[in-house]
Protein backbone atom coordinates (compact mmCIF):
# COMPACT_ATOMS: atom_id res chain seq x y z
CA UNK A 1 -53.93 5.54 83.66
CA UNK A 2 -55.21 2.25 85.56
CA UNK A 3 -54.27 0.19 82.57
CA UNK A 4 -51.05 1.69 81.21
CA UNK A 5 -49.07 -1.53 80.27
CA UNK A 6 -51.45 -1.61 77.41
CA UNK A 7 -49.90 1.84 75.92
CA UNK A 8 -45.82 0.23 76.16
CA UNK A 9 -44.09 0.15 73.18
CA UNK A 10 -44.60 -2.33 70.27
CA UNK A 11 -41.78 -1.31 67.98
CA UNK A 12 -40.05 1.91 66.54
CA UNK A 13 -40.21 2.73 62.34
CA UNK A 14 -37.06 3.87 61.61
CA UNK A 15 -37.30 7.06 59.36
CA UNK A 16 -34.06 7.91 58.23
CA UNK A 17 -34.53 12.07 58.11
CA UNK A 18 -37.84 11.39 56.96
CA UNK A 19 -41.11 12.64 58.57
CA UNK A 20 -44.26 11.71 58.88
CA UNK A 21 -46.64 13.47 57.01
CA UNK A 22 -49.62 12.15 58.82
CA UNK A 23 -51.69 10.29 60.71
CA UNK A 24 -50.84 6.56 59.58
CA UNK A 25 -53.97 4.74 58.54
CA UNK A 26 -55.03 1.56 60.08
CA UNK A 27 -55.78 -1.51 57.39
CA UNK A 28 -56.85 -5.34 58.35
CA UNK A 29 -52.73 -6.33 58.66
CA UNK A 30 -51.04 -3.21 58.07
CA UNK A 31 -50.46 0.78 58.61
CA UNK A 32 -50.19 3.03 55.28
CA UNK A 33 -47.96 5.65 56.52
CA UNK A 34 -47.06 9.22 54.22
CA UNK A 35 -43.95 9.87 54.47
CA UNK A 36 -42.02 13.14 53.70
CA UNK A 37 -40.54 13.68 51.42
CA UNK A 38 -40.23 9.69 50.49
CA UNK A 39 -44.05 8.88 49.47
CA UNK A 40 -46.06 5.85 51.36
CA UNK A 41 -45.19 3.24 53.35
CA UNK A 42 -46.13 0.55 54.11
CA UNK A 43 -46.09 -1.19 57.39
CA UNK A 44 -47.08 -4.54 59.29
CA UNK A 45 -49.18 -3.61 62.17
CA UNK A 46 -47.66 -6.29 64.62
CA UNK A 47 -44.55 -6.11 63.82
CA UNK A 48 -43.46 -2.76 62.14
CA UNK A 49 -41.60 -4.49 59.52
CA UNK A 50 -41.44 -2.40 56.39
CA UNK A 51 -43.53 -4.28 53.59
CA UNK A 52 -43.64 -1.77 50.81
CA UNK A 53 -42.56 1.79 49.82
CA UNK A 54 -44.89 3.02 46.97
CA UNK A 55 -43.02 6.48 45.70
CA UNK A 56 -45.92 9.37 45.30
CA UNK A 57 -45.45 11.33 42.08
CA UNK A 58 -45.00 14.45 45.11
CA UNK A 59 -44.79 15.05 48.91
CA UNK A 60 -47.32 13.39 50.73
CA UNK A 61 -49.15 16.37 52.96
CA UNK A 62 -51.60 14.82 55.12
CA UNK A 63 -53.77 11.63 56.39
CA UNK A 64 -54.35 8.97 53.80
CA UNK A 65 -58.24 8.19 53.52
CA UNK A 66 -60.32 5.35 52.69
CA UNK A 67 -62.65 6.30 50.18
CA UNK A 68 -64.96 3.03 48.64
CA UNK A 69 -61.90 0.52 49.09
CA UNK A 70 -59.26 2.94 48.01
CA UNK A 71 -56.49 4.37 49.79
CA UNK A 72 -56.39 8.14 49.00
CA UNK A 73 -53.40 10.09 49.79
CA UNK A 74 -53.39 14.05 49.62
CA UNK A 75 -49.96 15.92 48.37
CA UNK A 76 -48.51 19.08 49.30
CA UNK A 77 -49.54 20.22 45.67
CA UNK A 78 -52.94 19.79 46.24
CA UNK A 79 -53.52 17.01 44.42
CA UNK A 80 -54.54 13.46 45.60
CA UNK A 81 -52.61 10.39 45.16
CA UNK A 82 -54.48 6.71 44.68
CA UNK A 83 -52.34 3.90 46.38
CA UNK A 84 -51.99 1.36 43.46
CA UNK A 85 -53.21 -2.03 44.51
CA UNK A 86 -50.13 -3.90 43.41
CA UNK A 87 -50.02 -7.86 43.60
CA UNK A 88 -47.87 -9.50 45.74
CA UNK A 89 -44.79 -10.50 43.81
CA UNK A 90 -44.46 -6.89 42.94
CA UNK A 91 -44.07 -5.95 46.28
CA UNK A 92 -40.85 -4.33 47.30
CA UNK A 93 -39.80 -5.69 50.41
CA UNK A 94 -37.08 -3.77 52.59
């Protein structure tokens, strides 16, 4: 690669014996990453800070999706999970 400084690391998620469960998806500011068996995170893009961890009702089994504006998770159940929207202040922040 001609241009490989642009492929260095940025920063490392720390996943305490979790996994990821897929491929993160990319928002305007952030990453929503499934996590197994832990539900979603979420993560600042430029930083890798840990924002928000949004627990998922079960394991989170594949790539979130966007579907009309809403983040759509699939579980290992089959069934799909819709990221709540939550405000702000109720935020968790790690």
């Amino acid at each position: 690669l001609e241009d490989a400084d642009e492929f260095k690391e940025r920063w490392q998620l720390a996943l305490s014996g979790q996994t990821i469960a897929g491929r993160p998806l990319g928002r305007e500011e952030t990453l929503v990453v499934p996590v197994a068996p832990d539900g979603i995170w979420i993560v600042e893009k430029e930083s890798g800070e840990l924002v928000r961890k949004v627990k998922t009702p079960g394991t989170c089994a594949g790539d979130p999706l966007l579907i009309e504006n809403q983040v759509v998770v699939p579980l290992a159940d089959g069934s799909l999970f819709f990221l709540p929207d939550l405000p702000e202040e109720e935020n968790n922040r790690e």
